[in-house]
N, C-alpha and C. Protein backbone atom coordinates (compact mmCIF):
# COMPACT_ATOMS: atom_id res chain seq x y z
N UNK A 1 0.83 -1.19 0.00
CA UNK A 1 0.00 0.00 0.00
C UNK A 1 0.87 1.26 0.00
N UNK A 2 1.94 1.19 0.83
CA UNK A 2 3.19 2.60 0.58
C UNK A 2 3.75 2.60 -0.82
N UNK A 3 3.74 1.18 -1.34
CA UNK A 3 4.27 1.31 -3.09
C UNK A 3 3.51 1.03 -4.01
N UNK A 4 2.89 1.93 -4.63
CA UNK A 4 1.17 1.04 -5.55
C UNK A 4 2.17 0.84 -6.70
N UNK A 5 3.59 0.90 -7.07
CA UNK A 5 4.06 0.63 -7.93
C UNK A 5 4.65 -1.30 -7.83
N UNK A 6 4.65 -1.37 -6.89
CA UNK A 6 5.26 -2.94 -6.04
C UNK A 6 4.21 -3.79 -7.00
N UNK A 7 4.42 -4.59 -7.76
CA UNK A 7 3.45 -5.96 -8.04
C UNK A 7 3.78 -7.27 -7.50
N UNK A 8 2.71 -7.67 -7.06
CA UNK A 8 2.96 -9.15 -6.38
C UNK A 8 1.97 -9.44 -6.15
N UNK A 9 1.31 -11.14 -6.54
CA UNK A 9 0.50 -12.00 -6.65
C UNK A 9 0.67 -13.19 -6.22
N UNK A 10 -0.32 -14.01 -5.55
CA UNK A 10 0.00 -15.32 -5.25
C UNK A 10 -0.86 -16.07 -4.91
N UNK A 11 -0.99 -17.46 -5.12
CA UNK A 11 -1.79 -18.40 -5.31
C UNK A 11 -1.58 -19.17 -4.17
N UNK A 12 -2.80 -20.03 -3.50
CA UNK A 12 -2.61 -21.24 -2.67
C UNK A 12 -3.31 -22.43 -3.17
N UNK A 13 -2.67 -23.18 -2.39
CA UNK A 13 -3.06 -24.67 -3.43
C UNK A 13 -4.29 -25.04 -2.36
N UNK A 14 -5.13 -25.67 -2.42
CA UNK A 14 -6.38 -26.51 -1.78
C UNK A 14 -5.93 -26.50 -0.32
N UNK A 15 -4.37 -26.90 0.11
CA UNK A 15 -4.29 -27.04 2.01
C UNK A 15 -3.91 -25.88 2.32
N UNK A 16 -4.17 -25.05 1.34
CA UNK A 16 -3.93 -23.29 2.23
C UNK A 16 -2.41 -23.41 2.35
N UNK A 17 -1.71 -23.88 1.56
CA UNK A 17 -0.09 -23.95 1.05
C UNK A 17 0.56 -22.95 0.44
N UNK A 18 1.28 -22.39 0.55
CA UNK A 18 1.45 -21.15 -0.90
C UNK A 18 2.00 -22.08 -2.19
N UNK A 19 1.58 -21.65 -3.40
CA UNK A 19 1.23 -22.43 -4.70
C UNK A 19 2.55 -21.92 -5.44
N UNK A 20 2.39 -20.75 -5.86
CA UNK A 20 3.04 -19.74 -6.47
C UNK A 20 3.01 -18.20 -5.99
N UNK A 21 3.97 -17.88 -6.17
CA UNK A 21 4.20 -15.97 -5.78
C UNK A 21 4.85 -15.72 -7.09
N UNK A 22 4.59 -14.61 -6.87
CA UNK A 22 5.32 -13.67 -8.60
C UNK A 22 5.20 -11.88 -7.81
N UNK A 23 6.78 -11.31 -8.43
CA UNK A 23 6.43 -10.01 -7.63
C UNK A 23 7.80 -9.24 -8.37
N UNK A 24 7.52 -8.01 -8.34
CA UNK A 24 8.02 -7.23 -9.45
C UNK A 24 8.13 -5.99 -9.17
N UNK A 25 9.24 -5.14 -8.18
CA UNK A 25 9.16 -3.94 -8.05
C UNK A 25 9.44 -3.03 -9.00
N UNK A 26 8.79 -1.25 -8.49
CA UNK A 26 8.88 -0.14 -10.01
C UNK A 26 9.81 0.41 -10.15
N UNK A 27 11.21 -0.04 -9.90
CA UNK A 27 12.29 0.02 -10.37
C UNK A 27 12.73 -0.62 -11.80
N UNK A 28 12.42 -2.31 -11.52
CA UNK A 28 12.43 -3.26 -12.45
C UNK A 28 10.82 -3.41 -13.50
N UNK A 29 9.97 -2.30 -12.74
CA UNK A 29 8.88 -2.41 -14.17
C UNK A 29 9.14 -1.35 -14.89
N UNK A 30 10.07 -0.79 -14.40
CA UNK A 30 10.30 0.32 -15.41
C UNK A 30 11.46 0.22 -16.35
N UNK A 31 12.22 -0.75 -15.28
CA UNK A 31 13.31 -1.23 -16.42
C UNK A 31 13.15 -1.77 -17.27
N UNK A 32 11.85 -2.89 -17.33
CA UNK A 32 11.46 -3.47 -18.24
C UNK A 32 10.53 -2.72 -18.97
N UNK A 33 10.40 -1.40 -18.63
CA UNK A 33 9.88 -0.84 -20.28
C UNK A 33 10.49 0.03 -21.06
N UNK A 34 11.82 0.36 -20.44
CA UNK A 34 12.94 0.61 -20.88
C UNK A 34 13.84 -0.39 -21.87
N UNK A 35 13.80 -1.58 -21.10
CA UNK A 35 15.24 -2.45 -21.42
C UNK A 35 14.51 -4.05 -21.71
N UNK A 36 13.13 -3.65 -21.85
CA UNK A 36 12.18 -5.04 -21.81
C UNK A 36 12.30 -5.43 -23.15
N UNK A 37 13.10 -5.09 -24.21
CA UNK A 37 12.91 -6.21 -25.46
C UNK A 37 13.49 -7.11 -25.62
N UNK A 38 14.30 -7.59 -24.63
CA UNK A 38 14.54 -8.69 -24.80
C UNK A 38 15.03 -9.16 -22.90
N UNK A 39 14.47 -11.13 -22.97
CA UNK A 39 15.05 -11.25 -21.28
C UNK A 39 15.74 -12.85 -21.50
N UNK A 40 16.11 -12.64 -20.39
CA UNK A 40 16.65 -14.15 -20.34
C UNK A 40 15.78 -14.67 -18.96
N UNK A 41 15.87 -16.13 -18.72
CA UNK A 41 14.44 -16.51 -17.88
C UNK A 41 15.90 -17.96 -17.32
N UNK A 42 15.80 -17.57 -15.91
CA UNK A 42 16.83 -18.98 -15.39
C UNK A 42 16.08 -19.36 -13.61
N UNK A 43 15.68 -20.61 -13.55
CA UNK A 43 15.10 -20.83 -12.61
C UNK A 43 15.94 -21.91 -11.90
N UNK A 44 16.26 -22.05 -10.36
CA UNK A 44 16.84 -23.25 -9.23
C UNK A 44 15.82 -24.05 -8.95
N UNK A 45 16.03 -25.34 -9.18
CA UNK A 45 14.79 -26.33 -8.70
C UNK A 45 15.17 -26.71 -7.19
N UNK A 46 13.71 -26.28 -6.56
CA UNK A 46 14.48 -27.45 -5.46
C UNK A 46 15.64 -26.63 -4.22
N UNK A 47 16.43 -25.96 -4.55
CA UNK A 47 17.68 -25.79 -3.77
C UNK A 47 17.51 -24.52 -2.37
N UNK A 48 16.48 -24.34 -2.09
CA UNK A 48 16.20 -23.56 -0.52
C UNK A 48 15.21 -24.36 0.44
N UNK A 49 15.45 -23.95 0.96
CA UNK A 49 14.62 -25.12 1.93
C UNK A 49 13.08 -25.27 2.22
N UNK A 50 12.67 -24.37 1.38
CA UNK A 50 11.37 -24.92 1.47
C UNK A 50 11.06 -26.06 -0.49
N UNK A 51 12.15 -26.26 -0.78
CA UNK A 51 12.19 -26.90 -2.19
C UNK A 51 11.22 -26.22 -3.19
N UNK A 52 11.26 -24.61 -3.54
CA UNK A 52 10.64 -24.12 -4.20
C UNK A 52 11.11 -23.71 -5.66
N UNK A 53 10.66 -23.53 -6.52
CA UNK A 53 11.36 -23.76 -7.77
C UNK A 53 11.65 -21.91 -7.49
N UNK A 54 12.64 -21.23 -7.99
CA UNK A 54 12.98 -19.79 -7.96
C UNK A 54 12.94 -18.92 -9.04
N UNK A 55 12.70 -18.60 -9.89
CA UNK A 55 12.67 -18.11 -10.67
C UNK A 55 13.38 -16.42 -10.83
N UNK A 56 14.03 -16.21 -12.25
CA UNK A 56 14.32 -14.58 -12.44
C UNK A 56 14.21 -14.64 -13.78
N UNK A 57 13.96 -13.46 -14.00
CA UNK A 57 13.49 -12.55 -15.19
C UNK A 57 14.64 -11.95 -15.07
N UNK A 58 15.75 -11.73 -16.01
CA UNK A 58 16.69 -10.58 -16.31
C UNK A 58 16.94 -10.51 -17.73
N UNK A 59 17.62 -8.71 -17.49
CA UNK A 59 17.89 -8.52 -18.66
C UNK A 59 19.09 -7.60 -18.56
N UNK A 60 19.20 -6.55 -19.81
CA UNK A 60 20.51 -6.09 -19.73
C UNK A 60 19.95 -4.44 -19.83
N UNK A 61 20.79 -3.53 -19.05
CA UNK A 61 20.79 -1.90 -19.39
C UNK A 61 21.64 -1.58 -20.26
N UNK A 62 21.27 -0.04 -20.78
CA UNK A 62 22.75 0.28 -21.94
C UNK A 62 23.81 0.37 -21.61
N UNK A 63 24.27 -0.07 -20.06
CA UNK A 63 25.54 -0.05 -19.52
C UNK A 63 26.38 -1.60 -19.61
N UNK A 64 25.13 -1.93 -20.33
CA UNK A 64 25.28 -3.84 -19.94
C UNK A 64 25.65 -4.27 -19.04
N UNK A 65 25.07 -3.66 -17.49
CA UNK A 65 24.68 -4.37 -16.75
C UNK A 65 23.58 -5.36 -16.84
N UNK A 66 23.68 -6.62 -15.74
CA UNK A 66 22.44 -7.25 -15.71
C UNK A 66 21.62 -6.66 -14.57
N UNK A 67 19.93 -6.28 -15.12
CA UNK A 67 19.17 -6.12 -14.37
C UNK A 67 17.94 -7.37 -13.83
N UNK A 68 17.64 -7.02 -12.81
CA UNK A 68 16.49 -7.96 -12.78
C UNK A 68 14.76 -7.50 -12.97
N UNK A 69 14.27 -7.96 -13.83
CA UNK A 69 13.04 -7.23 -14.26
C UNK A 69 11.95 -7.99 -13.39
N UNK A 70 11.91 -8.98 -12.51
CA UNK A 70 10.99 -9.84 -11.54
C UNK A 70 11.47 -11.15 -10.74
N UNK A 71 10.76 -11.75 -10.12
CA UNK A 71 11.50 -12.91 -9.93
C UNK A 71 10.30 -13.96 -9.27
N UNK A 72 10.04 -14.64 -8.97
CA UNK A 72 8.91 -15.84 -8.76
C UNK A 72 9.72 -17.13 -7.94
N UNK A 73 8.33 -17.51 -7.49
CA UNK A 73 8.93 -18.73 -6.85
C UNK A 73 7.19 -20.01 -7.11
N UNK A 74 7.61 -21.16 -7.45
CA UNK A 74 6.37 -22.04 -7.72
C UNK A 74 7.08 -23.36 -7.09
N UNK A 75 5.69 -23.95 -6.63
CA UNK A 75 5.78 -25.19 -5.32
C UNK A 75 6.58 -26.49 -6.56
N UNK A 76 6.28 -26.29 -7.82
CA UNK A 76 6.39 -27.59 -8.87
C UNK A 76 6.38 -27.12 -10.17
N UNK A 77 7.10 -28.06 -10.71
CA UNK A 77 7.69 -27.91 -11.88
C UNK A 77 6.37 -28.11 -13.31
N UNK A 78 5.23 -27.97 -13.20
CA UNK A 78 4.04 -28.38 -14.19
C UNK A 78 3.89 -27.24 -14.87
N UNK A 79 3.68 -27.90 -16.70
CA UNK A 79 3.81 -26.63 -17.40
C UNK A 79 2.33 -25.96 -16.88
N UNK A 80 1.29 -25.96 -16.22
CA UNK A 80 0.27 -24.83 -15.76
C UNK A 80 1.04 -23.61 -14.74
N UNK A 81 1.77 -23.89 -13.77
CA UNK A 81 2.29 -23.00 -12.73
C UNK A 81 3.86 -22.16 -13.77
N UNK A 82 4.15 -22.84 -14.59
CA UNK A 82 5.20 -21.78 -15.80
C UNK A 82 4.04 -20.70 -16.45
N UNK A 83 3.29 -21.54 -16.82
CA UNK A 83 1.96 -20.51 -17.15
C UNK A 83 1.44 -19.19 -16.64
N UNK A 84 1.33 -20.10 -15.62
CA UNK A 84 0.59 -18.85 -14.28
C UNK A 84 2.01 -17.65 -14.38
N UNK A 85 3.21 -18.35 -14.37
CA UNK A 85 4.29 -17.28 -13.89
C UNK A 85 4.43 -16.30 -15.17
N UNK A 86 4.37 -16.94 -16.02
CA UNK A 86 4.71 -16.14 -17.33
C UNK A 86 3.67 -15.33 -17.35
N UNK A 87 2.49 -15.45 -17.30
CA UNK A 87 1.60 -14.95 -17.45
C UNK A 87 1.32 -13.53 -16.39
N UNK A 88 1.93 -13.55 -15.48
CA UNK A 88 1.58 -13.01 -14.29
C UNK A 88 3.01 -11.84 -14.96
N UNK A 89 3.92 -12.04 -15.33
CA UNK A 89 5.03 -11.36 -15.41
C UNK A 89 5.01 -10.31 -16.99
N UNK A 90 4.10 -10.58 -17.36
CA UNK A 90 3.33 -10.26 -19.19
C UNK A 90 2.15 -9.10 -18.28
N UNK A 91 1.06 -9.55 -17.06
CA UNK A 91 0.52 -9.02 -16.46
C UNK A 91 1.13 -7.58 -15.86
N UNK A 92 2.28 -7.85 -15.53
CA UNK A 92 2.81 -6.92 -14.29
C UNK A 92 3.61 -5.70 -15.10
N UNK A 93 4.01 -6.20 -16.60
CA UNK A 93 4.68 -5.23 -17.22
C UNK A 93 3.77 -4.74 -18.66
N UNK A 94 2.95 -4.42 -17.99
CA UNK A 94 1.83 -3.75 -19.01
C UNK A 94 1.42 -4.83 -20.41
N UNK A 95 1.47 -6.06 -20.15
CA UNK A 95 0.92 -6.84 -21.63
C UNK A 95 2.40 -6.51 -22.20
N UNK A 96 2.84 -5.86 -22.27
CA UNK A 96 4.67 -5.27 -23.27
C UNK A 96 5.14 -7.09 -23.60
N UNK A 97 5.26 -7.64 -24.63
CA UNK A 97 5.64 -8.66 -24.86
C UNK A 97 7.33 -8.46 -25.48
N UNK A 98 8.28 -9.01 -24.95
CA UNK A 98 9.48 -8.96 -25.37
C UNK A 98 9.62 -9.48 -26.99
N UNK A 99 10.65 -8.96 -27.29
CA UNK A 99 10.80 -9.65 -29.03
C UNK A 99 12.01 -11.01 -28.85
N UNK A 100 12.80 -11.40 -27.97
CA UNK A 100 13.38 -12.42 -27.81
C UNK A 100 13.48 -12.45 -26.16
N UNK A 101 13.08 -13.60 -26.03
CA UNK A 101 13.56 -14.95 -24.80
C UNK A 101 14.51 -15.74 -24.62
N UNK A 102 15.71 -15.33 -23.95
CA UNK A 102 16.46 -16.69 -24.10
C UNK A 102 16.23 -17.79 -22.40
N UNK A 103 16.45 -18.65 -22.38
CA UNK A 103 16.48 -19.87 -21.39
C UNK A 103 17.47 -21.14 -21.82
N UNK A 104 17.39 -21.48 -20.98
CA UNK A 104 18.19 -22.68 -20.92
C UNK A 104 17.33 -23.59 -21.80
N UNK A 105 17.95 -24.90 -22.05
CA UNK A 105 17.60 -25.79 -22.40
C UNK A 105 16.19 -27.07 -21.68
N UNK A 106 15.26 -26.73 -22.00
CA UNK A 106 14.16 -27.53 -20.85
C UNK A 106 12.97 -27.67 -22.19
N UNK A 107 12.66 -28.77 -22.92
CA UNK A 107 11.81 -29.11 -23.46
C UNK A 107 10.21 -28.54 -22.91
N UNK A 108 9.90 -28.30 -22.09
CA UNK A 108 8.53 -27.92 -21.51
C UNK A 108 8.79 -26.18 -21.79
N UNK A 109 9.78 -25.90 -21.53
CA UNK A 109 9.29 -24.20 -21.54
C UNK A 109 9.16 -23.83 -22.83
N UNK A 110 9.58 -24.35 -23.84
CA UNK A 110 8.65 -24.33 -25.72
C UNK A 110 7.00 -24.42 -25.34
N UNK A 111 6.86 -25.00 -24.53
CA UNK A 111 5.45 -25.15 -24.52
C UNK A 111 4.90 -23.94 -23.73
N UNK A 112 4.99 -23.59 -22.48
CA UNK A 112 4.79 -22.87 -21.70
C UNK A 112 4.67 -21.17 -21.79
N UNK A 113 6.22 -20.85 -22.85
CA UNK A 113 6.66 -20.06 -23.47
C UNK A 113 5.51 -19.66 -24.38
N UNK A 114 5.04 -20.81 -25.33
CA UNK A 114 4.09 -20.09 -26.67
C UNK A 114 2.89 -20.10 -26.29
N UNK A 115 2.84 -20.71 -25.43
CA UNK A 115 0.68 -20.41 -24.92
C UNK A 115 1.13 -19.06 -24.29
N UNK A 116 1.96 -18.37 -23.44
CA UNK A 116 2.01 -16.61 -23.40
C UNK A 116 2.75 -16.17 -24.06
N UNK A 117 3.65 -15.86 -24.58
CA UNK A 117 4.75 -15.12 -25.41
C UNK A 117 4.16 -15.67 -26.84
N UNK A 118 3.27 -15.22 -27.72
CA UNK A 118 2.70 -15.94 -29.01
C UNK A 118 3.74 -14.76 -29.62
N UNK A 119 4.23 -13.44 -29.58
CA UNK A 119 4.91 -13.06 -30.86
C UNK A 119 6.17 -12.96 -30.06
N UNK A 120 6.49 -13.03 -29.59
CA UNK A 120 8.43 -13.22 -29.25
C UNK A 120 8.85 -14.27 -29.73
N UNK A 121 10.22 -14.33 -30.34
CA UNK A 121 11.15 -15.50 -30.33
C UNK A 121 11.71 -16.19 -29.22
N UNK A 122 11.50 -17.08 -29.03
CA UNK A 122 12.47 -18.08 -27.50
C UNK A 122 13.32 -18.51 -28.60
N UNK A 123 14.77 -18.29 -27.93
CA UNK A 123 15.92 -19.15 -28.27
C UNK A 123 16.51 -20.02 -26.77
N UNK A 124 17.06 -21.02 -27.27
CA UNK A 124 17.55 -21.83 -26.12
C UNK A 124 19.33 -21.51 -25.93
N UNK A 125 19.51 -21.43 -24.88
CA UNK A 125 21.01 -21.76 -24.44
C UNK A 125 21.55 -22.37 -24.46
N UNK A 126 22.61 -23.17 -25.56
CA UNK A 126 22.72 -24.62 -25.11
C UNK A 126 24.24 -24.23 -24.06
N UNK A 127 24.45 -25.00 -23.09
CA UNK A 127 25.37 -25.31 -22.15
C UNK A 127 26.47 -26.65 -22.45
N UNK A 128 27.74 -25.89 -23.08
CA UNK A 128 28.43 -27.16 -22.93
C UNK A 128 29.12 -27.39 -21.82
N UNK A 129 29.71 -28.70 -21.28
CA UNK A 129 30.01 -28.99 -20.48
C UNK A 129 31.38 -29.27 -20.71
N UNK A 130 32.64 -29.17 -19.99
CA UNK A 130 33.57 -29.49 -20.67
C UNK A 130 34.90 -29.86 -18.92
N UNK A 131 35.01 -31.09 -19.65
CA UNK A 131 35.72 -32.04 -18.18
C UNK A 131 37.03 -31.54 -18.60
């Protein structure tokens, strides 16, 4: 209520659990309508202790720094709750649809990606590994 610029949303699952959160301060919604044409999308499965998937939205300023344009957290990995997040993050920055996506390599976020992002390009990251 002190920041009507602050966005943040969140879902509970049936045992009154938290489901998903998504939240986006007006620093980073403004960056993203500045610096929003293009983001990169990298999420931790699992690795805090409540085993929540983490999510960030970043991108780059004309200083090429990395900024962060949001960040989310979802109980499970099902392409509906990528949905909800994408969707919620398309919500929070005025509908503004980026013209490229990059992410990592994850067969489900092609899917997830084009039911919200219908005119952006997703490209994938590939990661080599090298022993």
């Amino acid at each position: 209520m002190k920041n009507p610029s602050f966005y943040f949303v969140y879902e509970m699952d049936e045992n009154n659990r938290l489901k998903h959160v998504f939240w986006a301060d007006g620093i980073s919604r403004k960056n993203y309508c500045l610096f929003g044409d293009a983001f990169s999308f990298d999420t931790t499965y699992g690795t805090n202790k409540y085993f929540m998937i983490f999510a960030l939205f970043m991108g780059i300023n004309h200083h090429r720094q990395s900024i962060t344009f949001a960040a989310g957290c979802l109980a499970d990995k099902k392409v509906d709750s990528f949905v909800w997040l994408f969707g919620k993050f398309l919500e929070a920055m005025g509908r503004q649809n980026p013209t490229y996506i990059v992410t990592y390599q994850d067969p489900a976020m092609k899917i997830y990606i084009r039911r919200v992002y219908t005119i952006s390009i997703h490209r994938f990251l590939y990661l080599a590994y090298y022993e």
